[in-house]
Protein backbone atom coordinates (compact mmCIF):
# COMPACT_ATOMS: atom_id res chain seq x y z
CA UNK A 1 13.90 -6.37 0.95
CA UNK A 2 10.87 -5.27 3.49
CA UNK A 3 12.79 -4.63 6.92
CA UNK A 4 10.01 -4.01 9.65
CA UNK A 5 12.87 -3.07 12.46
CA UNK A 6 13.93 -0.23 10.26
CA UNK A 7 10.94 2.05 11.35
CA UNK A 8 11.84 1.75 15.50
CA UNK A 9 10.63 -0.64 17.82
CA UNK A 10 6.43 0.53 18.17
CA UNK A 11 6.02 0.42 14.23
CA UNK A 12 7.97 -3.09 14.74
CA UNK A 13 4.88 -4.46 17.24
CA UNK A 14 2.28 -3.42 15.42
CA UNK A 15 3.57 -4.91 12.08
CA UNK A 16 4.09 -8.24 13.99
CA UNK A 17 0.94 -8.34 14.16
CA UNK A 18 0.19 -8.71 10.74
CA UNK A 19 3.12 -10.93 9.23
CA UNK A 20 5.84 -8.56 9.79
CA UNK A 21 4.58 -6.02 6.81
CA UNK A 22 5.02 -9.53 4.32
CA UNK A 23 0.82 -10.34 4.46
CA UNK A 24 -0.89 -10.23 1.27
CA UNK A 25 -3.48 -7.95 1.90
CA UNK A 26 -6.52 -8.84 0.30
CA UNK A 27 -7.88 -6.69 -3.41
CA UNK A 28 -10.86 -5.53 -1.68
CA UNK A 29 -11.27 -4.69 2.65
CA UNK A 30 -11.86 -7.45 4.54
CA UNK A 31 -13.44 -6.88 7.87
CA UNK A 32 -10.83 -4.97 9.30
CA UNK A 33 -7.60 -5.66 12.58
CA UNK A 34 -8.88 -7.23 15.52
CA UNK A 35 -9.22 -5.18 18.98
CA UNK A 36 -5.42 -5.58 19.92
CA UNK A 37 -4.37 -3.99 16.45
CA UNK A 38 -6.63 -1.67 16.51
CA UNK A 39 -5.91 -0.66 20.07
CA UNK A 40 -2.35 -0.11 19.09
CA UNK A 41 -3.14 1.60 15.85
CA UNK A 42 -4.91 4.07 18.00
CA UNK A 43 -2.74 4.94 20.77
CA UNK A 44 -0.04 5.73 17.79
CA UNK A 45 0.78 9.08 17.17
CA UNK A 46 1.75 10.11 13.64
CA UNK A 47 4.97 12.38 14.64
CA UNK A 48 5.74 10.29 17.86
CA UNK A 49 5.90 6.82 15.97
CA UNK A 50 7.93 8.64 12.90
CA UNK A 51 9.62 11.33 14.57
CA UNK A 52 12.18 11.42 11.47
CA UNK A 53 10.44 10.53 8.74
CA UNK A 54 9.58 12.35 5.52
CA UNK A 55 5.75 11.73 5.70
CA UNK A 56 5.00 10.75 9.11
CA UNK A 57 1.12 11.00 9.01
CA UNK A 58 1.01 9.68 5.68
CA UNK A 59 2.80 6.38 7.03
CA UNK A 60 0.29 6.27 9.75
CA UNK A 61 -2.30 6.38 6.82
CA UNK A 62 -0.25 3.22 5.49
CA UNK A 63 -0.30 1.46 8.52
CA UNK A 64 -4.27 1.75 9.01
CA UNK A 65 -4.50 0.42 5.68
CA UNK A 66 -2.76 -2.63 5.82
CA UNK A 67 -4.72 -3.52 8.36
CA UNK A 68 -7.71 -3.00 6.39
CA UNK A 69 -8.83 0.20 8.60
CA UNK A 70 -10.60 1.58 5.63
CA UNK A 71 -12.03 4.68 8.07
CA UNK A 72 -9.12 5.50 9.64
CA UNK A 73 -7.08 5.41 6.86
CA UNK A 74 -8.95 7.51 4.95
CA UNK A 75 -9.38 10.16 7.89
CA UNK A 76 -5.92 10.48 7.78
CA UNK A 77 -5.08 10.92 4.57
CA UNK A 78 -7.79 12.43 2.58
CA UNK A 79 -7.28 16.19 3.77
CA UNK A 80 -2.97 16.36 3.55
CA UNK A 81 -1.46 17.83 0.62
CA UNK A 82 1.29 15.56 -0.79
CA UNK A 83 1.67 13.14 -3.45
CA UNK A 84 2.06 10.43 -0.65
CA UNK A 85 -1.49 11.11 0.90
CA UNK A 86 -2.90 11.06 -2.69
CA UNK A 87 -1.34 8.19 -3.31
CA UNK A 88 -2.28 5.81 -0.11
CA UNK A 89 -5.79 7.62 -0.80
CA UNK A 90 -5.77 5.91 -4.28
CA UNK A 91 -5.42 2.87 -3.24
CA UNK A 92 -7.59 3.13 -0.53
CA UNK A 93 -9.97 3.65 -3.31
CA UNK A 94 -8.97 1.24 -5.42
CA UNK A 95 -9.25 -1.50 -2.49
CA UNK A 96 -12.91 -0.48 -1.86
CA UNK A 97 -13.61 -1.24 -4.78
CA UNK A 98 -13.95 2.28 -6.18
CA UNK A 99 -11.82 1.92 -9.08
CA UNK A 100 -12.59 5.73 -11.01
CA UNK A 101 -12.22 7.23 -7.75
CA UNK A 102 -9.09 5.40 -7.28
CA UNK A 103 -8.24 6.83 -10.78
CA UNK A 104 -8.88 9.95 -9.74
CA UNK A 105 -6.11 10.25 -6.97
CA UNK A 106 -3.98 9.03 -9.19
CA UNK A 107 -3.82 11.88 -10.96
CA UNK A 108 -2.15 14.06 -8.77
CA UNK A 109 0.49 11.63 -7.80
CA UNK A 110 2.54 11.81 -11.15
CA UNK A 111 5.57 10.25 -11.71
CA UNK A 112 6.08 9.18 -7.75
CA UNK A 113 9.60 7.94 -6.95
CA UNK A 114 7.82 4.89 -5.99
CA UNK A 115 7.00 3.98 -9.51
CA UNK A 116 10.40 2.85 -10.73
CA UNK A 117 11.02 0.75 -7.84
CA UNK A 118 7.69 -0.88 -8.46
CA UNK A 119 8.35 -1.26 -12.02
CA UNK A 120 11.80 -3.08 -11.69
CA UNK A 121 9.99 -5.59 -8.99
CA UNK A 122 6.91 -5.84 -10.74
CA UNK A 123 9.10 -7.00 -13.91
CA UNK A 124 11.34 -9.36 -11.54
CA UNK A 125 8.10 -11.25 -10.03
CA UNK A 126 6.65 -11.25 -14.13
CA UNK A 127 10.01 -13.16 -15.14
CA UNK A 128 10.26 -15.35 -12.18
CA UNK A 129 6.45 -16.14 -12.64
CA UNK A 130 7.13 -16.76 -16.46
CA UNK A 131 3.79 -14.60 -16.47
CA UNK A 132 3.30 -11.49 -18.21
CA UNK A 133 -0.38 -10.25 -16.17
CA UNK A 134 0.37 -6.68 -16.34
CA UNK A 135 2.34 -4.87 -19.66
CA UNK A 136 5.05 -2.67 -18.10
CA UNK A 137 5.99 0.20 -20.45
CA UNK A 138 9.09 2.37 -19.98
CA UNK A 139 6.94 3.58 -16.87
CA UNK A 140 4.67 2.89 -14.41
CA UNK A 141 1.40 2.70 -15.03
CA UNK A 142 -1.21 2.65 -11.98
CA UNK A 143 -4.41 3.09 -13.86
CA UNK A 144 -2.74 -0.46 -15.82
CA UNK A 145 -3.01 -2.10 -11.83
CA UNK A 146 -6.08 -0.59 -11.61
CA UNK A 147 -7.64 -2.25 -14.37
CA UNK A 148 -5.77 -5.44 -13.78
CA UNK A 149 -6.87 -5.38 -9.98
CA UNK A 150 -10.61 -5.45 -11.30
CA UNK A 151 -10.07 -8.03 -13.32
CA UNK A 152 -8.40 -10.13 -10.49
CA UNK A 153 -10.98 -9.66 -8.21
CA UNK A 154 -13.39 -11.41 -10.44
CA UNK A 155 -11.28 -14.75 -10.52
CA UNK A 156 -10.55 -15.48 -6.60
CA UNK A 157 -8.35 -18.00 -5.85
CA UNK A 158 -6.88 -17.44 -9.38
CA UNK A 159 -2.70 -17.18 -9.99
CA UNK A 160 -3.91 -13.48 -11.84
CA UNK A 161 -5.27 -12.95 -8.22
CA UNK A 162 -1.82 -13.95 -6.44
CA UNK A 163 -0.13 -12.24 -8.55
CA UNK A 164 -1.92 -8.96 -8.13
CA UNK A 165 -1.92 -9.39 -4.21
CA UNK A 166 1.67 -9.31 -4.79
CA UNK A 167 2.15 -6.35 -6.68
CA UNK A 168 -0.15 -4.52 -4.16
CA UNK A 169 2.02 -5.78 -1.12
CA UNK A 170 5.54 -4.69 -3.13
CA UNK A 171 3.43 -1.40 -3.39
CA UNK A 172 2.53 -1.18 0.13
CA UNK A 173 6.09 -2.05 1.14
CA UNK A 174 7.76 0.44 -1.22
CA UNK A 175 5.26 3.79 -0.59
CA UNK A 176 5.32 2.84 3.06
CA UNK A 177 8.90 2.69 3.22
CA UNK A 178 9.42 5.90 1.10
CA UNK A 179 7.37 7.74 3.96
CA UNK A 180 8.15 6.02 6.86
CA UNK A 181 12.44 6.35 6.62
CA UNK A 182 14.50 9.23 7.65
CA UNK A 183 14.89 11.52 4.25
């Protein structure tokens, strides 16, 4: 589903870097891209890397994050004024682990096309699992993988853990994908 060669050829490098956008990031920062990512992650410009895209800083802001650049992802997005930036910025937050603040930019993220894309995958990985770990209503609920995500973190090395790594990297995939591409 995840193509990394859709987003041109410097978005390409950088995400073979990190297992071609496929890595399982983990619930809560680690310590962050070594010096070559982050040397590449700097020299990127938002409009130059995405010159078509619908939310070009806000996939920048993606980027950063999946390669655990808590800082700079948070730089980015904190002060823009979309539902995208408020929604990387929530789970920025909720990776932290900052879970109400997480909550919080939620909020103004509403019903993001995002969410029924998530929800359809979320409930394909539940039924190939066998597994129901999160209940999916009619919609999506991120406070629900909010709450499941802290419960996950306290049982490392757990399937509830794998499985909630998973969700998060559909998640990723999905919002980054929604910014990144030509609208």
């Amino acid at each position: 589903m995840f193509n990394p060669g859709a987003y041109g050829k410097d978005v390409r490098a950088i995400l073979a870097l990190g297992g071609d956008g496929a890595r399982l990031m983990p619930l809560t920062f680690g310590p962050g891209a070594g010096p070559e990512v982050r040397g590449q992650l700097k020299s990127m410009a938002a409009r130059e890397s995405f010159p078509h895209s619908f939310a070009p800083a806000e996939a920048l802001g993606g980027l950063w994050l999946y390669f655990d650049g808590f800082d700079e992802s948070h730089g980015i997005v904190q002060d823009l004024e979309s539902s995208e930036a408020s929604y990387w910025h929530a789970i920025l937050h909720r990776r932290e682990p900052d879970p109400g603040n997480a909550s919080y930019w939620f909020r103004p993220v509403s019903a993001h096309p995002v969410f029924g894309l998530l929800r359809q995958e979320v409930e394909k990985l539940q039924a190939a699992q066998a597994k129901q770990w999160l209940p999916l209503s009619p919609r999506w609920s991120p406070m629900a993988f909010v709450d499941l995500v802290e419960e996950a973190r306290t049982e490392p090395g757990s399937e509830k853990e794998l499985f909630a790594k998973q969700v998060q990297l559909l998640e990723w995939q999905l919002l980054f994908d929604y910014c990144a591409k030509v609208r």
